[in-house]
Protein backbone atom coordinates (compact mmCIF):
# COMPACT_ATOMS: atom_id res chain seq x y z
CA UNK A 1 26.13 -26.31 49.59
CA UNK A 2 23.88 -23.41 50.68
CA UNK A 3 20.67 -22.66 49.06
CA UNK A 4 20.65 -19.33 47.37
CA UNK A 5 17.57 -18.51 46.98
CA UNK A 6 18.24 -15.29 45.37
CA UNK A 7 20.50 -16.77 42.42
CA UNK A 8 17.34 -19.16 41.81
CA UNK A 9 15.13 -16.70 40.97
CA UNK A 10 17.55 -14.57 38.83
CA UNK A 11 17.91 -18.21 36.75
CA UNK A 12 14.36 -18.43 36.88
CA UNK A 13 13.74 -15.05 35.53
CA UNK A 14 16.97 -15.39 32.96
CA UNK A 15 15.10 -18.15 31.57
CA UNK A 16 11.47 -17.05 31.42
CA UNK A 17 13.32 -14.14 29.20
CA UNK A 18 14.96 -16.62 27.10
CA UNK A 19 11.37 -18.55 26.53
CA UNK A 20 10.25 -14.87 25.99
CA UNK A 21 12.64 -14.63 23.37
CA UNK A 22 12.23 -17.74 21.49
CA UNK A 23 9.21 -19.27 19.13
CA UNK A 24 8.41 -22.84 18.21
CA UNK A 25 11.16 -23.89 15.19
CA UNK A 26 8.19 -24.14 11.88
CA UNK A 27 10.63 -23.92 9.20
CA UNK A 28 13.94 -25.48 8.25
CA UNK A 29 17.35 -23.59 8.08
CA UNK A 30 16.71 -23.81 4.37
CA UNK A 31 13.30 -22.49 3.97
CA UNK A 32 14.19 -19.55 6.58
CA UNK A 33 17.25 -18.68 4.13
CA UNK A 34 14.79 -18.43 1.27
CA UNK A 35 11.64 -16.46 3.16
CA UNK A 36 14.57 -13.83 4.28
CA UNK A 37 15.86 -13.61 0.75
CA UNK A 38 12.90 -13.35 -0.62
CA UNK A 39 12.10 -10.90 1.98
CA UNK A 40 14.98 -8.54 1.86
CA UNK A 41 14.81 -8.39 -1.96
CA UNK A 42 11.32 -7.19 -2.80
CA UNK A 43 11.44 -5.21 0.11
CA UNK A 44 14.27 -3.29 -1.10
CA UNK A 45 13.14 -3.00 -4.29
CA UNK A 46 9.84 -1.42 -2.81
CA UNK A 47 11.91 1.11 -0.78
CA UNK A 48 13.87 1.95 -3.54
CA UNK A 49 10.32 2.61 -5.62
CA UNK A 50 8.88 4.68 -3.01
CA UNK A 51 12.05 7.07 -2.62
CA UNK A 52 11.34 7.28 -6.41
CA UNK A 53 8.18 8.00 -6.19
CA UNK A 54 8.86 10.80 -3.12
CA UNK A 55 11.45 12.34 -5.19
CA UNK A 56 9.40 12.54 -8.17
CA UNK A 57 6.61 14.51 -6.24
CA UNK A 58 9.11 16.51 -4.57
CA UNK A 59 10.92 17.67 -7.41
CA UNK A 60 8.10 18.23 -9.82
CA UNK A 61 5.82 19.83 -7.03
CA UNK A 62 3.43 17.95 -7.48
CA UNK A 63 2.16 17.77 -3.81
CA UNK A 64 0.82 20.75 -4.09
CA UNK A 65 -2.78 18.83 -5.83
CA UNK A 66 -4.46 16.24 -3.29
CA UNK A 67 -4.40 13.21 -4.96
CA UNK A 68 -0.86 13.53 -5.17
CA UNK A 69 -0.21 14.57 -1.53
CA UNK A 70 -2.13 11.58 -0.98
CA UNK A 71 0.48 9.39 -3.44
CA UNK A 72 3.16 11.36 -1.04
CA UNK A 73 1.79 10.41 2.25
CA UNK A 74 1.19 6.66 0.83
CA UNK A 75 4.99 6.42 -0.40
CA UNK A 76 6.11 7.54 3.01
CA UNK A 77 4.40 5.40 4.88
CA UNK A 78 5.07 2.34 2.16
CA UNK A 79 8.89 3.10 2.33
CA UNK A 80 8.76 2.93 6.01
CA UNK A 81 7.34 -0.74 6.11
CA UNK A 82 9.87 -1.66 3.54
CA UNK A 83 12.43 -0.53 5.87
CA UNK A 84 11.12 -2.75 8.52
CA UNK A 85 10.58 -5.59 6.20
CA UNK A 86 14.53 -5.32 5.50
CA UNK A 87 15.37 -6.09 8.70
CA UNK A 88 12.40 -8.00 9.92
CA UNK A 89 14.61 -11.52 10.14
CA UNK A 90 17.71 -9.52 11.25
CA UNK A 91 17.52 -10.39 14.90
CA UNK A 92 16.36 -14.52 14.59
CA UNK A 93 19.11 -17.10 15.34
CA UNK A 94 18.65 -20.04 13.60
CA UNK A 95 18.17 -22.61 16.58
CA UNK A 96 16.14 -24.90 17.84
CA UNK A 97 13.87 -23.69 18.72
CA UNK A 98 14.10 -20.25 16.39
CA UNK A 99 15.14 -17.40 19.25
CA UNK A 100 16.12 -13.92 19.01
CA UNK A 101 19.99 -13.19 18.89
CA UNK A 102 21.60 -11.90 22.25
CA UNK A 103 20.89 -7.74 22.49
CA UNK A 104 18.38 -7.89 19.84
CA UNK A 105 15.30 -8.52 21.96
CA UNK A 106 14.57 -4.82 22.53
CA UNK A 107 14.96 -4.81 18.45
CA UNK A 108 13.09 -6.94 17.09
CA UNK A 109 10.01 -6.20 19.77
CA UNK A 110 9.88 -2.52 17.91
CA UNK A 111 10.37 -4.21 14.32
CA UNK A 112 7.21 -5.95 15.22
CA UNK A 113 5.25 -3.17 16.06
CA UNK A 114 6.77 -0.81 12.96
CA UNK A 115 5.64 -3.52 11.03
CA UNK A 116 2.33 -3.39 12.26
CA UNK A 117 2.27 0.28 13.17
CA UNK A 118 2.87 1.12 9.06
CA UNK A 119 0.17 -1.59 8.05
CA UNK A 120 -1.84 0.00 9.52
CA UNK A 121 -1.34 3.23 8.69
CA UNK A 122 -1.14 2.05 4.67
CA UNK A 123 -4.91 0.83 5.39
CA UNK A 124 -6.09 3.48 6.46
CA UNK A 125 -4.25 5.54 3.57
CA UNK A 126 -5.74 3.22 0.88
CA UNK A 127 -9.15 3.65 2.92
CA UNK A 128 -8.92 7.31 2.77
CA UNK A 129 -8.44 7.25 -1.16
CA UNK A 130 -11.65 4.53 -1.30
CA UNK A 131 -13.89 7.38 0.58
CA UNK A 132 -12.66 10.26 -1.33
CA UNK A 133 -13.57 8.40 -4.84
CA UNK A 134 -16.60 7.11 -3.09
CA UNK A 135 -18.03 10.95 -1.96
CA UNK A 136 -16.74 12.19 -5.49
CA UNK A 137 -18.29 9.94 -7.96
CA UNK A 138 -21.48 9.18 -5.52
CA UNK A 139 -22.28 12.75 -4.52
CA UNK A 140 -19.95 14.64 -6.11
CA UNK A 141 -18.25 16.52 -3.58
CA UNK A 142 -14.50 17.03 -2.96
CA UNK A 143 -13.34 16.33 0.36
CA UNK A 144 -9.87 18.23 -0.05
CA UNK A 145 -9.97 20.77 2.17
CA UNK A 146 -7.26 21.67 4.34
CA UNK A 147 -9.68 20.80 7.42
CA UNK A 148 -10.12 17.17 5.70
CA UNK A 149 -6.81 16.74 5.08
CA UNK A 150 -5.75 17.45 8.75
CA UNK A 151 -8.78 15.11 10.07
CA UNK A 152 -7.29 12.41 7.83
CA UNK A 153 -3.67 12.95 8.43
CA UNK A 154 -4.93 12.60 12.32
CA UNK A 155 -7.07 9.81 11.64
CA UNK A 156 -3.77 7.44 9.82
CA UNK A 157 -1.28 8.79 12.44
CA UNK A 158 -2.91 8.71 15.79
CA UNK A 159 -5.16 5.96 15.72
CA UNK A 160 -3.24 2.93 15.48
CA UNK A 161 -1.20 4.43 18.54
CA UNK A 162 -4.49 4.06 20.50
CA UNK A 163 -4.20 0.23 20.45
CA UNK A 164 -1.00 -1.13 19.12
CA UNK A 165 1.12 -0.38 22.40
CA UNK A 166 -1.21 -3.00 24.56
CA UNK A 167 1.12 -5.68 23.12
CA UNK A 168 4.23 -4.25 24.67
CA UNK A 169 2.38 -4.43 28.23
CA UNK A 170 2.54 -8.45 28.08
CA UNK A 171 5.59 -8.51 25.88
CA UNK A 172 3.70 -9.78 23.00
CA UNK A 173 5.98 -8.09 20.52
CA UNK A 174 8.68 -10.15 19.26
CA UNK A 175 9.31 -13.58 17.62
CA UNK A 176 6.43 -15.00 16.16
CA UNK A 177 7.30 -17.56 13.46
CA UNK A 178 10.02 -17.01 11.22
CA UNK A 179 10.31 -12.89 12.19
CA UNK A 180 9.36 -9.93 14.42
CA UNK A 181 5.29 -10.06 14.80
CA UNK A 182 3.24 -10.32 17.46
CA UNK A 183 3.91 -13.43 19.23
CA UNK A 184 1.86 -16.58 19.20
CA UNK A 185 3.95 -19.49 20.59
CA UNK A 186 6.87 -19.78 23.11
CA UNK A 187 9.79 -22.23 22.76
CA UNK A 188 8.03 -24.84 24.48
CA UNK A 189 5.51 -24.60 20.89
CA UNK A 190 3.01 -23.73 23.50
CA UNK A 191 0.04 -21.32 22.27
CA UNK A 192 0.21 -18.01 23.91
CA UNK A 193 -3.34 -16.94 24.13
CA UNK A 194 -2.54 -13.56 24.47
CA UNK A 195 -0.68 -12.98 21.58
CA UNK A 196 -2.88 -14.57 19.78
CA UNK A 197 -6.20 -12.46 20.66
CA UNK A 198 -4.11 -9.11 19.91
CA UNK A 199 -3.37 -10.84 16.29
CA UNK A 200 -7.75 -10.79 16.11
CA UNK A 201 -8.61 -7.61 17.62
CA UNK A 202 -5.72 -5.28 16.69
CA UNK A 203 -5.05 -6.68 13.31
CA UNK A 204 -7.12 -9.73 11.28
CA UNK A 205 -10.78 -8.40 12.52
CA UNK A 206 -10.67 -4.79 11.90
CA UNK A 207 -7.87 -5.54 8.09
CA UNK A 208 -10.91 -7.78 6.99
CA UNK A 209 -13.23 -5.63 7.70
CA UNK A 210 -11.65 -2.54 6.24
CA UNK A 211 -10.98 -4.62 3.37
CA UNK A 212 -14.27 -5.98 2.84
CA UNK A 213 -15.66 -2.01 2.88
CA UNK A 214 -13.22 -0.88 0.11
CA UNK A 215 -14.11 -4.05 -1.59
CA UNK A 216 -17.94 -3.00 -1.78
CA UNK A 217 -16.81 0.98 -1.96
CA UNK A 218 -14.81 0.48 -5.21
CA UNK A 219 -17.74 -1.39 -6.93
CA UNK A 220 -20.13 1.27 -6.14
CA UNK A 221 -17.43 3.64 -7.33
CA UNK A 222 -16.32 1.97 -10.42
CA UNK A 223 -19.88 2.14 -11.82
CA UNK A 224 -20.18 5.67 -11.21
CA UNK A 225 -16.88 6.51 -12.62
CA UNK A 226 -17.18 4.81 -15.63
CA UNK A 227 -20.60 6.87 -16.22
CA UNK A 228 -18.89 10.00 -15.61
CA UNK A 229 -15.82 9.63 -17.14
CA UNK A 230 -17.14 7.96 -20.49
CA UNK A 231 -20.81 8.80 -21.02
CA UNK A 232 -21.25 12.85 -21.98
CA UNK A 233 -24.39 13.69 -19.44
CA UNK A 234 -24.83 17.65 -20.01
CA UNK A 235 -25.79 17.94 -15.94
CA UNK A 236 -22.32 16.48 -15.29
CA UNK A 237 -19.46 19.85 -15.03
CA UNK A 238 -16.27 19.81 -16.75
CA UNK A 239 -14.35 19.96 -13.45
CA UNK A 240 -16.11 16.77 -12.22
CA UNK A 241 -15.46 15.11 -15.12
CA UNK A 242 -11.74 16.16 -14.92
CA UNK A 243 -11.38 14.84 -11.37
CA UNK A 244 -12.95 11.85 -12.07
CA UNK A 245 -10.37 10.85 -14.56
CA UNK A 246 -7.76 11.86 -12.91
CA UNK A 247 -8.50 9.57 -9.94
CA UNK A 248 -8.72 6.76 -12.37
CA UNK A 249 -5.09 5.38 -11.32
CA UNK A 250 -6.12 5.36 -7.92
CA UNK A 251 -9.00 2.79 -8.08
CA UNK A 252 -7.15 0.95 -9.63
CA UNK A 253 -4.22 0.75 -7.09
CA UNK A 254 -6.96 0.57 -4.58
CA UNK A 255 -8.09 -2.57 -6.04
CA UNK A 256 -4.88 -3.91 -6.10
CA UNK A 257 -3.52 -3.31 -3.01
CA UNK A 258 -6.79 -4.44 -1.17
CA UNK A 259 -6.64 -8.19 -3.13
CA UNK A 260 -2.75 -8.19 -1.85
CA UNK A 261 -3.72 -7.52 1.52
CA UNK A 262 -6.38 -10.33 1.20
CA UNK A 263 -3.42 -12.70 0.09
CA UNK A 264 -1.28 -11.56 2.54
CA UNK A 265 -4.00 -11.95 5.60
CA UNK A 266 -4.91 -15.51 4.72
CA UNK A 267 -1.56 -16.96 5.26
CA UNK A 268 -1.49 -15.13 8.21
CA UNK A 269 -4.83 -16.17 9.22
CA UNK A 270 -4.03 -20.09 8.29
CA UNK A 271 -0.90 -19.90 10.38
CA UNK A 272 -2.60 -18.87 13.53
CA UNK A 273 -5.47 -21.87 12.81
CA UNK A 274 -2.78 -24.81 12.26
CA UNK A 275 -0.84 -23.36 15.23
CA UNK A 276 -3.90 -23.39 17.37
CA UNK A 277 -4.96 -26.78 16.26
CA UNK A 278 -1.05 -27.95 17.04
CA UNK A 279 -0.36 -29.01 13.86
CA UNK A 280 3.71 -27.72 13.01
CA UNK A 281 3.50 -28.22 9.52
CA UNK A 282 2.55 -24.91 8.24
CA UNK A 283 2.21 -23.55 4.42
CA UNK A 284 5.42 -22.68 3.70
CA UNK A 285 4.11 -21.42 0.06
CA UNK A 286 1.77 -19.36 1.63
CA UNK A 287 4.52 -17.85 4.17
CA UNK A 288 6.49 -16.91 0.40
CA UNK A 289 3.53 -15.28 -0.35
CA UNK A 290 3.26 -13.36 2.27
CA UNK A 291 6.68 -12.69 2.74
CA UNK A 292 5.99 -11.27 -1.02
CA UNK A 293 2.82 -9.17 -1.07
CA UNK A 294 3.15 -7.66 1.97
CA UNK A 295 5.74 -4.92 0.85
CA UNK A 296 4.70 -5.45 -2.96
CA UNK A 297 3.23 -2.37 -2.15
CA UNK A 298 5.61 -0.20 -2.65
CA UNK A 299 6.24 -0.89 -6.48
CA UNK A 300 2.47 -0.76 -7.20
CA UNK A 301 3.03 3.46 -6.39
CA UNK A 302 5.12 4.51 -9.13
CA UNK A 303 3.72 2.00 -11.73
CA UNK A 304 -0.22 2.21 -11.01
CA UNK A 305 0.07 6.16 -9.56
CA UNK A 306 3.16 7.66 -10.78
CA UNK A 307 4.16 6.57 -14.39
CA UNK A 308 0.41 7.07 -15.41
CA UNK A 309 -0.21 10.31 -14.40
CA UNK A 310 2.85 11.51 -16.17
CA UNK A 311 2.56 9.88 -19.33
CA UNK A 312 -1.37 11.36 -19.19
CA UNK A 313 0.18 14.83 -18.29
CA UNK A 314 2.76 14.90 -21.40
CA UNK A 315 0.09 13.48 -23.59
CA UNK A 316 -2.37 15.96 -22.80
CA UNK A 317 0.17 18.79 -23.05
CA UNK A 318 1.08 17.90 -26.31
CA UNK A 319 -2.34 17.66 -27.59
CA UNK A 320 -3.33 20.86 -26.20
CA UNK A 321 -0.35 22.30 -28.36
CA UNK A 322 -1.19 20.93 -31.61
CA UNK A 323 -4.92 21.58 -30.90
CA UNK A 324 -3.91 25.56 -30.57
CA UNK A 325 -1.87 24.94 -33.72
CA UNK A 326 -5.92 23.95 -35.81
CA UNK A 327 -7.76 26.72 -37.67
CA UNK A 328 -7.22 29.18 -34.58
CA UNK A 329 -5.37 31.87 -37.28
CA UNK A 330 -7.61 35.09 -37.81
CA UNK A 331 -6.84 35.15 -41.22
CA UNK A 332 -7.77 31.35 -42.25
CA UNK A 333 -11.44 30.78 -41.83
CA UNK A 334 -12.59 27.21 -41.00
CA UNK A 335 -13.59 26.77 -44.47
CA UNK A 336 -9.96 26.56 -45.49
CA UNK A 337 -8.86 23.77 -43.00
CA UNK A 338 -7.94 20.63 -44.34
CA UNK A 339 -6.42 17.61 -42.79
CA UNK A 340 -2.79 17.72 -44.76
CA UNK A 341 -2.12 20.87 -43.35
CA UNK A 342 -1.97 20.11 -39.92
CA UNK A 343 -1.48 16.54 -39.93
CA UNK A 344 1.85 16.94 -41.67
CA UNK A 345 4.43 13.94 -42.35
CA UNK A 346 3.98 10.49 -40.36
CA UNK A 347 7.29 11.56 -38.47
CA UNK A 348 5.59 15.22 -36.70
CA UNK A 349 3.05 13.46 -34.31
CA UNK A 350 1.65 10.15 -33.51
CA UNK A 351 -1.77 8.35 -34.85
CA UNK A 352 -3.51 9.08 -31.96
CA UNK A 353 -2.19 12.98 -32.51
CA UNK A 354 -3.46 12.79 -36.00
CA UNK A 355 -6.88 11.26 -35.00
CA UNK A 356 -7.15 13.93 -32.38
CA UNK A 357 -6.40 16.56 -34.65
CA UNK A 358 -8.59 14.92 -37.63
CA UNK A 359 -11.78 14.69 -34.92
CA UNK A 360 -11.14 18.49 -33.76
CA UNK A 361 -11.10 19.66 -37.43
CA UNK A 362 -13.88 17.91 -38.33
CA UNK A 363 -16.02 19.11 -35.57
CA UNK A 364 -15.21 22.82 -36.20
CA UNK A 365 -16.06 22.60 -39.75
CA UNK A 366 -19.51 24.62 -40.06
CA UNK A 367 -22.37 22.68 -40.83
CA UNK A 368 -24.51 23.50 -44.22
């Protein structure tokens, strides 16, 4: 039989693709099943949230104040990595070792860098809300400018592009695990070195650190906010104050979405250690974790930053209402006030109506 040469290397490259396309088996058929349940549910839910939360600010215009453009740009790009979350473990075959199904390479090389493209891009979202709390409660300015708002839409958009396509040079996007990542083993369980220092530079190192700046922004924040918001210092203006409180919600998601992130990166982190040390029994309850704060994000919008603001705006309208409704007739002089006739029955307003309405009276009453 003649040696064909150029059949032999056509096999040989056919099956450095298929160890391309293949990762070292971590996780039983079972466990897969549940991590891609698991998965697929709360990432649905999240997308589902976020289209919520876009319609809401759509339809009530609300995009039209910054922190809420902010909420906007945040749900987009949250939605987004709950799309790619869906489909994350669409294109593994469950095989020994785990590869990618046949014509799904291409796939689930570009579900590994959405994934990592819109984690990004929700970091530096959530860091753009820590600096904009951090420069109004410190110094009190307002960065909300149209010229600040295009140098941070540029900033989220463009600058994970100026890194995250090195991977695709090496082929580094693809299996890695249990789903589309950036690869750290082969299907000989052999450590790919590569992969593995693009997992540090592009993604652990600079997450951490980001993380570990809105960590020590939000306590510097908190402290002034709370003075600001709760403390009546004549130097402070009214439209400080205002803004203050109304970017209340948003520390508070901050916070929240910077400890999930934490969770989320030390499973990832611990995975990358055992698999360096060789050891192929990994945490599988920290892999559920993962699997479940990582697009947890998406339900923290409309529940931290959408429901809040809503119920605050309907509160304070109807307070303003019943406040134009106390002693503010010409022909009924302060004097006259009393509480029975504008508290009226238990069934017009709500205790916290009546105490408002109580305090205002009281405080318009003239002095003698």
């Amino acid at each position: 039989m003649p040696f064909d040469s150029e059949s032999l290397s056509q096999n040989t490259t056919l099956n450095n693709n298929n160890n391309n396309n293949m990762t070292c088996k971590i996780f039983t058929d079972n466990q897969l099943h549940t991590l891609q349940i698991i998965t697929v549910v709360i990432s649905i839910l999240a997308a589902i949230a976020c289209l919520i939360a876009i319609i809401f600010i759509l339809m009530t215009k609300s995009y039209k104040q910054f922190l809420h453009r902010l909420t906007l740009y945040l749900s987009v790009v949250t939605f987004l990595l709950s799309i790619a979350s869906i489909f994350r473990m669409l294109p593994v075959k469950h095989s020994n070792p785990l590869q990618v199904r046949p014509r799904y390479e291409d796939m689930c090389a570009f579900i590994g860098f959405l994934v990592t493209y819109t984690n990004w891009m929700k970091v530096l979202l959530t860091s753009w809300i820590t600096l904009y709390l951090f420069l109004l409660a410190v110094f009190k300015e307002q960065p909300n400018k149209p010229k600040h708002e295009l140098a941070g839409i540029l900033v989220f958009i463009l600058v994970p592009l100026g890194f995250l396509w090195m991977p695709f040079t090496q082929g580094m996007y693809g299996l890695a695990g249990a789903w589309c990542w950036i690869k750290i083993t082969e299907g000989s369980c052999e450590v790919a070195i590569v992969g593995l220092m693009y997992q540090i530079v592009i993604y652990y190192g600079p997450h951490l650190l980001l993380t570990a700046l809105s960590f020590t922004g939000m306590l510097t924040v908190a402290t002034f906010l709370c003075k600001m918001a709760f403390f009546s210092d004549t130097h402070i203006q009214d439209h400080y104050r205002k803004a203050v409180r109304e970017a209340m919600p948003f520390l508070i998601y901050t916070f929240l979405a910077d400890v999930m992130n934490v969770i989320g990166l030390v499973g990832r982190v611990y995975h990358a250690a055992v698999t360096v040390e060789k050891n192929r029994r990994p945490n599988f309850p920290l892999w559920i974790i993962h699997a479940t704060v990582i697009p947890l994000d998406g339900l923290l919008i409309p529940l931290v930053l959408i429901f809040p603001t809503l119920m605050c705006r309907k509160i304070c309208e109807r307070v303003n209402n019943l406040k134009k409704r106390i002693c503010h007739t010409q022909t009924q002089p302060y004097t006259q006030c009393s509480d029975t006739i504008f508290i009226g029955p238990k069934d017009s307003c709500t205790e916290v109506e009546r105490l408002v309405i109580r305090n205002t009276i009281t405080a318009h009453r003239p002095h003698h």
